[in-house]
PDB file of N, CA and C in Angstrom:
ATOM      1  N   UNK A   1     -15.572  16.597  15.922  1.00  0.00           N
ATOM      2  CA  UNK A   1     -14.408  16.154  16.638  1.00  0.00           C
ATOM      3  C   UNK A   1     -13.294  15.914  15.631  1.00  0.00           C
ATOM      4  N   UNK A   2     -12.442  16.463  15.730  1.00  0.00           N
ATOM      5  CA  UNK A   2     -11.209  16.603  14.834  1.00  0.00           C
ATOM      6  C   UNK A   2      -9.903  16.277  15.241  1.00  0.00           C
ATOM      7  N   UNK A   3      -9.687  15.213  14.798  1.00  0.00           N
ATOM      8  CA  UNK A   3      -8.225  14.477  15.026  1.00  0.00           C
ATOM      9  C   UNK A   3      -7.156  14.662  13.860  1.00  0.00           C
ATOM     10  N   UNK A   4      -6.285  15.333  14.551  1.00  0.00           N
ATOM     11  CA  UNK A   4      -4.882  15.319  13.638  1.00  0.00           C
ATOM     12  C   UNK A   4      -3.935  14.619  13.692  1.00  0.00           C
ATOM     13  N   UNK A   5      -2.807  14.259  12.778  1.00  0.00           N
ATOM     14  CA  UNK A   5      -1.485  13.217  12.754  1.00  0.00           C
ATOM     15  C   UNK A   5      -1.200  13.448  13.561  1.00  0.00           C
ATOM     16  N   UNK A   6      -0.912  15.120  14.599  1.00  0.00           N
ATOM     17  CA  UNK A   6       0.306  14.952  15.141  1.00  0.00           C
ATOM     18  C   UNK A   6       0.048  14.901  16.938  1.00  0.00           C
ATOM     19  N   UNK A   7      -1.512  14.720  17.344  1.00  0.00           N
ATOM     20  CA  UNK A   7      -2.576  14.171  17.923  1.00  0.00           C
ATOM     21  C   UNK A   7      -1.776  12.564  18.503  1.00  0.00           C
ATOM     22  N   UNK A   8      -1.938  12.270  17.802  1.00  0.00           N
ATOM     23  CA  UNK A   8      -1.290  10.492  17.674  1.00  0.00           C
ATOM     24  C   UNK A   8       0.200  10.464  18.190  1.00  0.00           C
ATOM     25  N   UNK A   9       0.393   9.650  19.435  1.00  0.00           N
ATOM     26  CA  UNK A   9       1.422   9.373  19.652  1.00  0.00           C
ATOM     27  C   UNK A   9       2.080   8.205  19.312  1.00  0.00           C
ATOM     28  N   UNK A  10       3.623   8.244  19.238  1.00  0.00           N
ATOM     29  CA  UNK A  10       4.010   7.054  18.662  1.00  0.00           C
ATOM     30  C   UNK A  10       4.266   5.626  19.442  1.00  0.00           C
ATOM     31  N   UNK A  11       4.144   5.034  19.284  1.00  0.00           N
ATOM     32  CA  UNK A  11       3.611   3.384  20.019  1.00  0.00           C
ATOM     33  C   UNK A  11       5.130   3.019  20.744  1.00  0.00           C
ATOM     34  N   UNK A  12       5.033   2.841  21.500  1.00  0.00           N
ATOM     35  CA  UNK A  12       5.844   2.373  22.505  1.00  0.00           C
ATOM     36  C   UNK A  12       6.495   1.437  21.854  1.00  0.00           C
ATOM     37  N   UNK A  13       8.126   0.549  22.283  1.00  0.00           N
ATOM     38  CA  UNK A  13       8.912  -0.265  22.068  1.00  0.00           C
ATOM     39  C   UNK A  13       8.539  -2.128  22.344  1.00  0.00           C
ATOM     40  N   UNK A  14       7.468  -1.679  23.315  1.00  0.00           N
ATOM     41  CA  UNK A  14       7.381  -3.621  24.333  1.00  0.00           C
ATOM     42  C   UNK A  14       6.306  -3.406  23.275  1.00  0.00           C
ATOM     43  N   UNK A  15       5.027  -2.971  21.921  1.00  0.00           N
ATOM     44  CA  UNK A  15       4.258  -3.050  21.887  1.00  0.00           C
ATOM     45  C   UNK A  15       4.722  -3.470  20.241  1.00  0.00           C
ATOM     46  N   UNK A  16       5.160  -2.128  19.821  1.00  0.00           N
ATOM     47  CA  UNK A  16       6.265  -2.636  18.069  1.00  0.00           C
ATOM     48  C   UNK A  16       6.372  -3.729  17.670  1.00  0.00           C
ATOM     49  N   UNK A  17       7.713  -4.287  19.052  1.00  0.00           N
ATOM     50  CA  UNK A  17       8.643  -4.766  18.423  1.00  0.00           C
ATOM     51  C   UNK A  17       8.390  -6.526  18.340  1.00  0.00           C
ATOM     52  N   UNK A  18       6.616  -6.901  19.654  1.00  0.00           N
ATOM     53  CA  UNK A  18       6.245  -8.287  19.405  1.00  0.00           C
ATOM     54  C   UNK A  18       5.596  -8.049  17.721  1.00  0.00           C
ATOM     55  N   UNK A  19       5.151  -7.071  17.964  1.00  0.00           N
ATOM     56  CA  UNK A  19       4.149  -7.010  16.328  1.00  0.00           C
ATOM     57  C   UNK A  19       4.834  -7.019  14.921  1.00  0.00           C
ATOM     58  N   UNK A  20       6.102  -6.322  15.321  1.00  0.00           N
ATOM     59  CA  UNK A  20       7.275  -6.788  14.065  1.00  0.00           C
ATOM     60  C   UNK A  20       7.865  -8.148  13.251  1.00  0.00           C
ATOM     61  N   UNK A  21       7.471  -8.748  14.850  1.00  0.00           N
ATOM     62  CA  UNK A  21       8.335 -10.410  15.438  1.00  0.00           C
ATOM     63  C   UNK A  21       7.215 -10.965  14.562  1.00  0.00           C
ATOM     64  N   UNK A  22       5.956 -11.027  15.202  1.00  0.00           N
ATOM     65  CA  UNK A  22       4.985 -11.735  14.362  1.00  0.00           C
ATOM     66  C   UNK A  22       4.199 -11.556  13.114  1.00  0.00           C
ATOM     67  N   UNK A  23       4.634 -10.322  12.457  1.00  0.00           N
ATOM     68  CA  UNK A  23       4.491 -10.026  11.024  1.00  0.00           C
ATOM     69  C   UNK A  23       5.428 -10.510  10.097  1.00  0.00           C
ATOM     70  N   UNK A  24       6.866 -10.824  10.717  1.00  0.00           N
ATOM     71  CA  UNK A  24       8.000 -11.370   9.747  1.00  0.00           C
ATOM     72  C   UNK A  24       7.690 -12.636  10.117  1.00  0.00           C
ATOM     73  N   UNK A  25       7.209 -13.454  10.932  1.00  0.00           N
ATOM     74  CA  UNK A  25       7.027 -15.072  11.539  1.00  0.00           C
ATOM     75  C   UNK A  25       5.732 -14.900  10.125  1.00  0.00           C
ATOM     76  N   UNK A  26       5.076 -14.086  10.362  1.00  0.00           N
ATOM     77  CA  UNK A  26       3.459 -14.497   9.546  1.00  0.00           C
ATOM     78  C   UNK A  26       4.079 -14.649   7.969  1.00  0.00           C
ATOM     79  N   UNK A  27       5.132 -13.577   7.773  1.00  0.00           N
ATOM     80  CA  UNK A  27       5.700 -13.206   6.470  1.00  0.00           C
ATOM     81  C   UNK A  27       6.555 -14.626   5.733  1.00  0.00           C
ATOM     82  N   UNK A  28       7.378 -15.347   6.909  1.00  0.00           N
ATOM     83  CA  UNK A  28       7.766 -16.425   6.980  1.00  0.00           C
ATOM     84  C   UNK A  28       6.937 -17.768   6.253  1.00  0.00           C
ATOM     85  N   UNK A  29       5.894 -17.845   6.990  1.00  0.00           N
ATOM     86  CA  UNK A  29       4.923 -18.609   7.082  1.00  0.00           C
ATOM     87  C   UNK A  29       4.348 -18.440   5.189  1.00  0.00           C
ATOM     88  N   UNK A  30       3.911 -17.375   5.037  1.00  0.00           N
ATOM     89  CA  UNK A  30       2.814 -17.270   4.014  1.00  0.00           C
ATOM     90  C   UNK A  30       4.234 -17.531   2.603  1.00  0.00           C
ATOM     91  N   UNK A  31       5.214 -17.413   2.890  1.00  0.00           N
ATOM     92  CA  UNK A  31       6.695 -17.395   1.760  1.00  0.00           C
ATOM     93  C   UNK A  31       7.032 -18.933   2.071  1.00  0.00           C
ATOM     94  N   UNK A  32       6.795 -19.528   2.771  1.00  0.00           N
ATOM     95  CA  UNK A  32       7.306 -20.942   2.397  1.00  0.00           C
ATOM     96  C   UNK A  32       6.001 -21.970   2.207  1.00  0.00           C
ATOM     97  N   UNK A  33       4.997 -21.496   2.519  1.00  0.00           N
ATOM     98  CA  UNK A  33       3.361 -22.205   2.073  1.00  0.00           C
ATOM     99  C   UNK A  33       3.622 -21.339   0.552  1.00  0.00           C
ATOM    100  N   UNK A  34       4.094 -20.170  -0.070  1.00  0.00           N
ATOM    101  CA  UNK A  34       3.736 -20.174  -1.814  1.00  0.00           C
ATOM    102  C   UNK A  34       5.083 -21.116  -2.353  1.00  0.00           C
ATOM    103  N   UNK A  35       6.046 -21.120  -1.884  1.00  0.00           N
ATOM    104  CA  UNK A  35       7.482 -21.778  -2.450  1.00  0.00           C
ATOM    105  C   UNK A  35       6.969 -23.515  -2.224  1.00  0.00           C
ATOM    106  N   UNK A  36       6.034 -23.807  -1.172  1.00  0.00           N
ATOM    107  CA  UNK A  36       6.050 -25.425  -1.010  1.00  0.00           C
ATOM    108  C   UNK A  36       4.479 -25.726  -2.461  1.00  0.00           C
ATOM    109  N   UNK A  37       3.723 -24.674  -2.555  1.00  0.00           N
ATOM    110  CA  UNK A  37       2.445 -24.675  -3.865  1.00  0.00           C
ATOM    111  C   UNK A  37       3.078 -24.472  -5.102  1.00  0.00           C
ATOM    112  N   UNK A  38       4.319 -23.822  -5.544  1.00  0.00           N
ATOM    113  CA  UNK A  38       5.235 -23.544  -6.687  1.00  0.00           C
ATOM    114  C   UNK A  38       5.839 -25.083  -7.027  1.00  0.00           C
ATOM    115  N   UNK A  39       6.503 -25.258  -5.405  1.00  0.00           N
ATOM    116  CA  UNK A  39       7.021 -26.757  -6.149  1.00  0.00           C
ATOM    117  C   UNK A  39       5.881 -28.035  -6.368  1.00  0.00           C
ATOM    118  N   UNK A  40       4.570 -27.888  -5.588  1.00  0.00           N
ATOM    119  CA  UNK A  40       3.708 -28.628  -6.589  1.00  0.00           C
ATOM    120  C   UNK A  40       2.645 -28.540  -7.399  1.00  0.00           C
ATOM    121  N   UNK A  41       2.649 -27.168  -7.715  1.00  0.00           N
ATOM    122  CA  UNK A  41       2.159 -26.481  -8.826  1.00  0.00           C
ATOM    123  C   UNK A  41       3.480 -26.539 -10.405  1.00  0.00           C
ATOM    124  N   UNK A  42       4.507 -26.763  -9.928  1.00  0.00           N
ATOM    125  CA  UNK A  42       6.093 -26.964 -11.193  1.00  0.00           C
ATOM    126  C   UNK A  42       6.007 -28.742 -11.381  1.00  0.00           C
ATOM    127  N   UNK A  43       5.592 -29.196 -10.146  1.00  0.00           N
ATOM    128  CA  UNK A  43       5.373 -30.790 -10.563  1.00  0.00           C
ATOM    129  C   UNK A  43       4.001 -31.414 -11.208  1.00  0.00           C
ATOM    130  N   UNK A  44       2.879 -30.342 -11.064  1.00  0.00           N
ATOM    131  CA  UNK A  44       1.975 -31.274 -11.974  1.00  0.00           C
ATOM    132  C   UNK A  44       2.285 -30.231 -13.147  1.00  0.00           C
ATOM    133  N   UNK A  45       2.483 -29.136 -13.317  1.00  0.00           N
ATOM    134  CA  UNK A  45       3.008 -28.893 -14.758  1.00  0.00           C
ATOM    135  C   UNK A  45       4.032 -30.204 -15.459  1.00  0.00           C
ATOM    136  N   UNK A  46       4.852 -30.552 -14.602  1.00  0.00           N
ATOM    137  CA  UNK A  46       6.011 -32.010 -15.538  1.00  0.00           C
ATOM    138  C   UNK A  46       5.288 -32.858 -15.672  1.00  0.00           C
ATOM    139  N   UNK A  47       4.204 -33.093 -14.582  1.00  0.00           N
ATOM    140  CA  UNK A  47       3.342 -34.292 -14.910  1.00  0.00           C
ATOM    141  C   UNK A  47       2.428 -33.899 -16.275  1.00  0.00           C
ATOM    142  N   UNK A  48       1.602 -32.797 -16.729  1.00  0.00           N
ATOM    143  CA  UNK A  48       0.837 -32.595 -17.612  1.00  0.00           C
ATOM    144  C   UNK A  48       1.963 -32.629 -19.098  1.00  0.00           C
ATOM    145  N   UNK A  49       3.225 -32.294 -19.186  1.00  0.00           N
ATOM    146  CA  UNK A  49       3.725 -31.754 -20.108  1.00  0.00           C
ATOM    147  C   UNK A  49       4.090 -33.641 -20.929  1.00  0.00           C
ATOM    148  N   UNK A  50       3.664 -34.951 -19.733  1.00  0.00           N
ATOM    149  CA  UNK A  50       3.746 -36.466 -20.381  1.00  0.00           C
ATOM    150  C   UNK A  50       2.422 -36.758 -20.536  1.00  0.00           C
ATOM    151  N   UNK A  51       1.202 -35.974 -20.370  1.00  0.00           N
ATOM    152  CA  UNK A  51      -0.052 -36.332 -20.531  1.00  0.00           C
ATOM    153  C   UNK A  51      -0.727 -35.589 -22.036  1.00  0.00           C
ATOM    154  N   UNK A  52      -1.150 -36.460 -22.554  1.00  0.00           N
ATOM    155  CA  UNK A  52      -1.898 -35.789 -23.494  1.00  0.00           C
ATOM    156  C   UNK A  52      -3.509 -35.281 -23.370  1.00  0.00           C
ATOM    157  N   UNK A  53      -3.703 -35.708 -22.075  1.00  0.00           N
ATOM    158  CA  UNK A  53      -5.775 -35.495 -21.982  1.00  0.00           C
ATOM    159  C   UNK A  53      -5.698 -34.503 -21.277  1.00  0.00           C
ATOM    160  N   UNK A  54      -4.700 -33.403 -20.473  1.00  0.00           N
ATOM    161  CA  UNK A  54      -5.057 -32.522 -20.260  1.00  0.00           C
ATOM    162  C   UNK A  54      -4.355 -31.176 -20.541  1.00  0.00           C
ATOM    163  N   UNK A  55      -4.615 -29.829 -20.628  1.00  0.00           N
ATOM    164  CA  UNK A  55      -3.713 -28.549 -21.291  1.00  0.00           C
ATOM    165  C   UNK A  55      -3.400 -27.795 -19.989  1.00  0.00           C
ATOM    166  N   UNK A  56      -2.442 -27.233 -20.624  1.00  0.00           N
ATOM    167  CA  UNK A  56      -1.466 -26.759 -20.110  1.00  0.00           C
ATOM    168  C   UNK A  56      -1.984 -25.301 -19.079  1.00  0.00           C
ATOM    169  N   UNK A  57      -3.184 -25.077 -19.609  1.00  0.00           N
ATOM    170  CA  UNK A  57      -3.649 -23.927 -18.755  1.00  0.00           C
ATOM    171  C   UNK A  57      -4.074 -23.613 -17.247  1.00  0.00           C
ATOM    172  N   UNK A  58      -4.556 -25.111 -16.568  1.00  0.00           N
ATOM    173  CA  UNK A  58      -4.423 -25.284 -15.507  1.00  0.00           C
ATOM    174  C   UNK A  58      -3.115 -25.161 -14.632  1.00  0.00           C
ATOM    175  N   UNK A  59      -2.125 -25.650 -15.217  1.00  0.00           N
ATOM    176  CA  UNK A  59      -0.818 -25.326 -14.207  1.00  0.00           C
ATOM    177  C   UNK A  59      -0.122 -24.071 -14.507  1.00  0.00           C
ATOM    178  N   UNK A  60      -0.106 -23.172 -15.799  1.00  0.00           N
ATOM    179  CA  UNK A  60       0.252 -21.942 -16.138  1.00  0.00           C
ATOM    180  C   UNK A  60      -0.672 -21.243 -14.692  1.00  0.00           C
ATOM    181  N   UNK A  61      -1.783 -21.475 -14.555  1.00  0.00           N
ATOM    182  CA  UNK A  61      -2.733 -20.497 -13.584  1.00  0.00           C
ATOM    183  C   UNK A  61      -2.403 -21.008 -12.386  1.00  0.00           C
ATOM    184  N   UNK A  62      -2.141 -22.303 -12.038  1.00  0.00           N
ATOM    185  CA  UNK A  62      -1.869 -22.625 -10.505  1.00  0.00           C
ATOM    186  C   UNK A  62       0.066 -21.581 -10.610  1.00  0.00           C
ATOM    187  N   UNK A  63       0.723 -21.362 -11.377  1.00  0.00           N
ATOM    188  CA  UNK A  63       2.028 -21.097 -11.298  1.00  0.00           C
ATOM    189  C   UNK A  63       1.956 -19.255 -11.109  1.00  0.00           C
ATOM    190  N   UNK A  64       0.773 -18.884 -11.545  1.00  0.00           N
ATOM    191  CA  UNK A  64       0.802 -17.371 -11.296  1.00  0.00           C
ATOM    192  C   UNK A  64       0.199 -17.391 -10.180  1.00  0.00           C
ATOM    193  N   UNK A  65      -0.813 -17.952  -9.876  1.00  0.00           N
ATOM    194  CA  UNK A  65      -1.200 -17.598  -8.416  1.00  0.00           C
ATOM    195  C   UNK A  65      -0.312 -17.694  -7.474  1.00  0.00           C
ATOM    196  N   UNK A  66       0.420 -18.439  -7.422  1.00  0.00           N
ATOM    197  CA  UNK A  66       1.470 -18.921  -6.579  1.00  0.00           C
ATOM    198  C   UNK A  66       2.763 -17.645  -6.347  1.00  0.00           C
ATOM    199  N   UNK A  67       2.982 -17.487  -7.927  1.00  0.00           N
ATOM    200  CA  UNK A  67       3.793 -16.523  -7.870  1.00  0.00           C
ATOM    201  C   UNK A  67       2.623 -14.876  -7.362  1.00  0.00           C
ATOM    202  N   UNK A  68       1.613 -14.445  -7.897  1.00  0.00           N
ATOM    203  CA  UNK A  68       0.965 -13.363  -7.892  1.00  0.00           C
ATOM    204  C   UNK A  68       0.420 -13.494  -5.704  1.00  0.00           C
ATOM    205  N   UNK A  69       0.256 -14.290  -4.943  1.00  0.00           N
ATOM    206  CA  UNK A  69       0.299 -15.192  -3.700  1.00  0.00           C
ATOM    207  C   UNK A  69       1.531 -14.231  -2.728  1.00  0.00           C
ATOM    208  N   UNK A  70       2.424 -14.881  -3.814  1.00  0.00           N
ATOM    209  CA  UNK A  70       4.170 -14.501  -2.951  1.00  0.00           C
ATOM    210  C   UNK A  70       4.278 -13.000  -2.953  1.00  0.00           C
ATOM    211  N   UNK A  71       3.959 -12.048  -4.103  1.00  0.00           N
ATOM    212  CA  UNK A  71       4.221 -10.890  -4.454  1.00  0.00           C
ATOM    213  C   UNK A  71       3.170  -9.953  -2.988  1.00  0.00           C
ATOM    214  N   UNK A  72       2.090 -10.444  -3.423  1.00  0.00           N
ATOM    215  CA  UNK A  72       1.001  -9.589  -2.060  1.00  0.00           C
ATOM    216  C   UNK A  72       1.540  -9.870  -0.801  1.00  0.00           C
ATOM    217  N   UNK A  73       2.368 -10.882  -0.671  1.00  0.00           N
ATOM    218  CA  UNK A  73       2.233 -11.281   0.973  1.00  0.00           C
ATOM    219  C   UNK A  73       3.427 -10.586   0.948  1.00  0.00           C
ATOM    220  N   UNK A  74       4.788  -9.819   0.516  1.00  0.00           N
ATOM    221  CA  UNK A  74       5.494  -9.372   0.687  1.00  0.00           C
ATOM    222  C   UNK A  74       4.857  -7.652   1.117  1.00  0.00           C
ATOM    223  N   UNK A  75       4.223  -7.061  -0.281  1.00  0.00           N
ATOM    224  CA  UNK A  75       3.973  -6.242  -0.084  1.00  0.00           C
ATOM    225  C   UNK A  75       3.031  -5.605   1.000  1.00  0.00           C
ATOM    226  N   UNK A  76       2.158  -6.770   1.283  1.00  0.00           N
ATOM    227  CA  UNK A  76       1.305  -6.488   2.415  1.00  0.00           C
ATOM    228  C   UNK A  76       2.554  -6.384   3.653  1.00  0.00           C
ATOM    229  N   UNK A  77       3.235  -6.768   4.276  1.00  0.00           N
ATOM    230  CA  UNK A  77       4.317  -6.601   4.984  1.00  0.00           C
ATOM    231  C   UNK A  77       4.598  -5.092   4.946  1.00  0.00           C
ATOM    232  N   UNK A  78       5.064  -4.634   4.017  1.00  0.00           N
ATOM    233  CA  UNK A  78       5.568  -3.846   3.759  1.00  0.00           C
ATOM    234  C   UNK A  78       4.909  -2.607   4.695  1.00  0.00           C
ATOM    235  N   UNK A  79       3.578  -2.575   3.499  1.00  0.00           N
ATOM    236  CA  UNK A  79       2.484  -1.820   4.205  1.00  0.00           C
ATOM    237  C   UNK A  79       2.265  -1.664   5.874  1.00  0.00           C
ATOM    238  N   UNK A  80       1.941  -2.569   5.885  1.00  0.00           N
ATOM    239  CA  UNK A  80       1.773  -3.178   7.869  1.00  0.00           C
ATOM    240  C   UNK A  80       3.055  -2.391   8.338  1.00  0.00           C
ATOM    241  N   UNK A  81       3.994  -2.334   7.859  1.00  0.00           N
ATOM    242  CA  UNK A  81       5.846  -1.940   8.864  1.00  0.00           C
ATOM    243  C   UNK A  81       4.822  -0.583   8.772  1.00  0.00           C
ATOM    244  N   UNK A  82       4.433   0.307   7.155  1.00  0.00           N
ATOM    245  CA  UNK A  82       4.415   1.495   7.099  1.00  0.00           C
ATOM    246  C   UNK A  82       3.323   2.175   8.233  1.00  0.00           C
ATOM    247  N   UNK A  83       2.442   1.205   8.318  1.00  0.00           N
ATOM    248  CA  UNK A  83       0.918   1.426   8.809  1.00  0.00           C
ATOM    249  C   UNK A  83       1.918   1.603  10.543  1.00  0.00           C
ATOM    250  N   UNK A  84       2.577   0.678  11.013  1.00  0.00           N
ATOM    251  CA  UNK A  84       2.823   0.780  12.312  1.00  0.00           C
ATOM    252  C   UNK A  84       3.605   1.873  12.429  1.00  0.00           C
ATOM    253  N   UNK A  85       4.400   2.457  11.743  1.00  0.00           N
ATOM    254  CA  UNK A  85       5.580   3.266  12.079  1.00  0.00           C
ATOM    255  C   UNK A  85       4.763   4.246  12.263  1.00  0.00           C
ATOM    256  N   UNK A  86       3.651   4.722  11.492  1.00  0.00           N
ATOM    257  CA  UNK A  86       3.079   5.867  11.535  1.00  0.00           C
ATOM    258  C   UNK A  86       2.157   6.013  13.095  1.00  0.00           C
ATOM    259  N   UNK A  87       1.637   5.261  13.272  1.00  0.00           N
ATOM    260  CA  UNK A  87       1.213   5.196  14.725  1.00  0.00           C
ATOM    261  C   UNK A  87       1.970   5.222  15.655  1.00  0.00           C
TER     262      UNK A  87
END
């Protein structure tokens, strides 16, 4: 059984355009949960930088995840628009 691209029709407007709505709401969501972990992942870095008993490597790694967090959830977006358009 052999299915081709052009087999596939393209998805209707009432079906898109909620799934658009709630991929930029989700996109929303996952960009201000890494920006609200940045600002307290940037505050126990100020807190460690007056402490001497603990190093600095714990908040360097909470500050990339956070940032490396923000980067996927964009691009996953991205993907998802590409993944729908094609259907």
């Amino acid at each position: 059984m052999t299915t081709l691209a052009q087999d596939y029709r393209q998805l209707p407007d009432t079906v898109t355009t909620p799934l658009y709505t709630l991929l930029s709401y989700g996109l929303w969501a996952a960009e201000l949960i890494c920006v609200a972990w940045l600002l307290v992942s940037a505050g126990r870095y100020m807190a460690l930088r007056h402490s001497t008993v603990e190093t600095y490597a714990e908040a360097h790694n909470g500050l990339l995840r956070t940032l490396a967090a923000a980067v996927l959830a964009t691009s996953s977006l991205t993907i998802a628009n590409a993944v729908l358009l094609l259907h």
